[in-house]
C-alpha atoms as a PDB file:
ATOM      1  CA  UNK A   1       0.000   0.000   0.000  1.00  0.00           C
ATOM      2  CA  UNK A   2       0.875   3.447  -0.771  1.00  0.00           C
ATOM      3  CA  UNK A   3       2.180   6.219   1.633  1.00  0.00           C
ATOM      4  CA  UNK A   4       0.188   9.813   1.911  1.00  0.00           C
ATOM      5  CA  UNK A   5       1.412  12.771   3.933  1.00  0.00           C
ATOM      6  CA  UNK A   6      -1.894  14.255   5.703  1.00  0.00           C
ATOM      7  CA  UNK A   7      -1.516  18.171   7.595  1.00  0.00           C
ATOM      8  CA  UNK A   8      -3.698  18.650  10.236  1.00  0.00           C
ATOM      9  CA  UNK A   9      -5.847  21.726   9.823  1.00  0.00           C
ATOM     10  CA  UNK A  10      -6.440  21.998  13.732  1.00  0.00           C
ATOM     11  CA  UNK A  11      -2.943  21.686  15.273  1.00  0.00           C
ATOM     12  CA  UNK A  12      -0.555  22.027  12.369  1.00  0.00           C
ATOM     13  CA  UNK A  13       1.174  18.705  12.445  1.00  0.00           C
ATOM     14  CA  UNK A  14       1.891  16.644   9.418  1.00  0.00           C
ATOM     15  CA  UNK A  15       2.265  12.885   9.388  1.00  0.00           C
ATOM     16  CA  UNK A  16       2.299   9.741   7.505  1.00  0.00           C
ATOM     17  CA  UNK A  17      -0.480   7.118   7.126  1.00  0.00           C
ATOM     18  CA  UNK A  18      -0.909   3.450   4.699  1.00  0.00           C
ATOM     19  CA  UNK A  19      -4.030   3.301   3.001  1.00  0.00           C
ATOM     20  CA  UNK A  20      -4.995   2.427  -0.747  1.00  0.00           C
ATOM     21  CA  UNK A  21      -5.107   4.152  -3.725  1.00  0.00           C
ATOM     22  CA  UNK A  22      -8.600   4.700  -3.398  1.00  0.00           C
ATOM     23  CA  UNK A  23      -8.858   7.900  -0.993  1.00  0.00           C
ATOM     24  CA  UNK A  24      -8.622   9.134   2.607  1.00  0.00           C
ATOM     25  CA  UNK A  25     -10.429   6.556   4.711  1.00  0.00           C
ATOM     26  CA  UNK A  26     -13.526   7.995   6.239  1.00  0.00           C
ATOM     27  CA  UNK A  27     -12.490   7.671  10.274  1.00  0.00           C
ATOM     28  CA  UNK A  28      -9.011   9.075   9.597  1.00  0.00           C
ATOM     29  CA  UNK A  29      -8.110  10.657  12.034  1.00  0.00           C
ATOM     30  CA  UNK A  30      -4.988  13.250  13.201  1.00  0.00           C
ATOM     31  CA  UNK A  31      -2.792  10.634  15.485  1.00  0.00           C
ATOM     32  CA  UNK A  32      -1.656  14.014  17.606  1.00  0.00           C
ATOM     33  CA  UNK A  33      -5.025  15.850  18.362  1.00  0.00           C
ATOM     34  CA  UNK A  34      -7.597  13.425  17.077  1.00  0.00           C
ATOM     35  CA  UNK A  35      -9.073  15.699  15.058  1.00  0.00           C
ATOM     36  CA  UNK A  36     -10.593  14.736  11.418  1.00  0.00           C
ATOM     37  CA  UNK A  37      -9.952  18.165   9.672  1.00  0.00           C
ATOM     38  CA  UNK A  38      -7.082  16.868   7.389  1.00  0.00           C
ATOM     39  CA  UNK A  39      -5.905  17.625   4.243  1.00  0.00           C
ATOM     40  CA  UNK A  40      -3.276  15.500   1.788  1.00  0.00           C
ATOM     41  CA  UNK A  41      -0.341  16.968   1.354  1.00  0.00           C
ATOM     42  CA  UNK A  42       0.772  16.443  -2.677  1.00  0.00           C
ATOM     43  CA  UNK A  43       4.659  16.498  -3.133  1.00  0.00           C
ATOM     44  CA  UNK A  44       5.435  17.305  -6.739  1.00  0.00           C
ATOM     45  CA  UNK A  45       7.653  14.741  -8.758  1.00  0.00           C
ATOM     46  CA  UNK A  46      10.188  16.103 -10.785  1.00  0.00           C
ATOM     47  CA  UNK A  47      11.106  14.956 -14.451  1.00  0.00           C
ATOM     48  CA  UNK A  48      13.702  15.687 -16.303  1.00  0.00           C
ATOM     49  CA  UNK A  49      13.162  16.371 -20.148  1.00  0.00           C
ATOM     50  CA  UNK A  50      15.059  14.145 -22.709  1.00  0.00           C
ATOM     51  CA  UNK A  51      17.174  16.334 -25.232  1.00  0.00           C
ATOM     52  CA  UNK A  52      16.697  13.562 -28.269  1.00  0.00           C
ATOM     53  CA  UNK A  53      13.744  15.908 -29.695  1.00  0.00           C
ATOM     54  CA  UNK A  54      15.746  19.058 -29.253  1.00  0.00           C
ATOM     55  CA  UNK A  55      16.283  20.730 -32.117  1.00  0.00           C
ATOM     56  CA  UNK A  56      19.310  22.855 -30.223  1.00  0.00           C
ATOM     57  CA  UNK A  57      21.394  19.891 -30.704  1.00  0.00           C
ATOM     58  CA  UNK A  58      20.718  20.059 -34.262  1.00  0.00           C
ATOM     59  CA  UNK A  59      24.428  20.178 -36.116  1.00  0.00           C
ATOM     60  CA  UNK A  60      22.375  21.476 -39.836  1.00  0.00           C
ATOM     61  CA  UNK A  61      21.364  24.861 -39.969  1.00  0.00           C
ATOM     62  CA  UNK A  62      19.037  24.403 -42.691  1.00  0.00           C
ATOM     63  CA  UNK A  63      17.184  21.775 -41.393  1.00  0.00           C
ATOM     64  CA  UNK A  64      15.401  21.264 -37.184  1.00  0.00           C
ATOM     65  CA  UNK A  65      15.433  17.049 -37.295  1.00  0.00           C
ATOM     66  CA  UNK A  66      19.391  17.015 -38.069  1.00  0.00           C
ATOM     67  CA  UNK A  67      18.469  14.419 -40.323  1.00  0.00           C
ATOM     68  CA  UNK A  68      17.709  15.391 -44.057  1.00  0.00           C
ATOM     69  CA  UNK A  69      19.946  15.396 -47.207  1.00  0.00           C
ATOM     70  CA  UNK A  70      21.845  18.812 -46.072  1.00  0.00           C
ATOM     71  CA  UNK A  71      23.062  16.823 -43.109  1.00  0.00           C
ATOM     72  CA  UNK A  72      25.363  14.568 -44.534  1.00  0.00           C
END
């Protein structure tokens, strides 16, 4: 099972629970003040973008695939 971060919108704390993919479970609850105001926290994933389509790596002026009959 998955991991989600939850805050806790009554006393600020943020922790960890298990639960599947399918949403918060309906009696979660904050583990420090047992309140139920909670919201996910979402941590961004970064990518990194592949240069192959680039056409700055392009060695033919006259041409953005680097490929064509002008290449050579």
């Amino acid at each position: 099972m998955p991991f989600y971060d939850y805050h806790c919108n009554q006393c600020g704390k943020t922790f960890e629970v298990s639960h599947g993919m399918g949403g918060k479970p309906k009696d979660l609850k904050c583990p420090f003040c047992g309140a139920s105001d909670l919201q996910r926290v979402f941590h961004p994933v970064g990518t990194k973008r592949s240069d192959e389509n680039s056409t700055s790596s392009s060695s033919c002026s006259s041409c953005s695939s680097g490929t064509c009959s002008a290449c050579g």
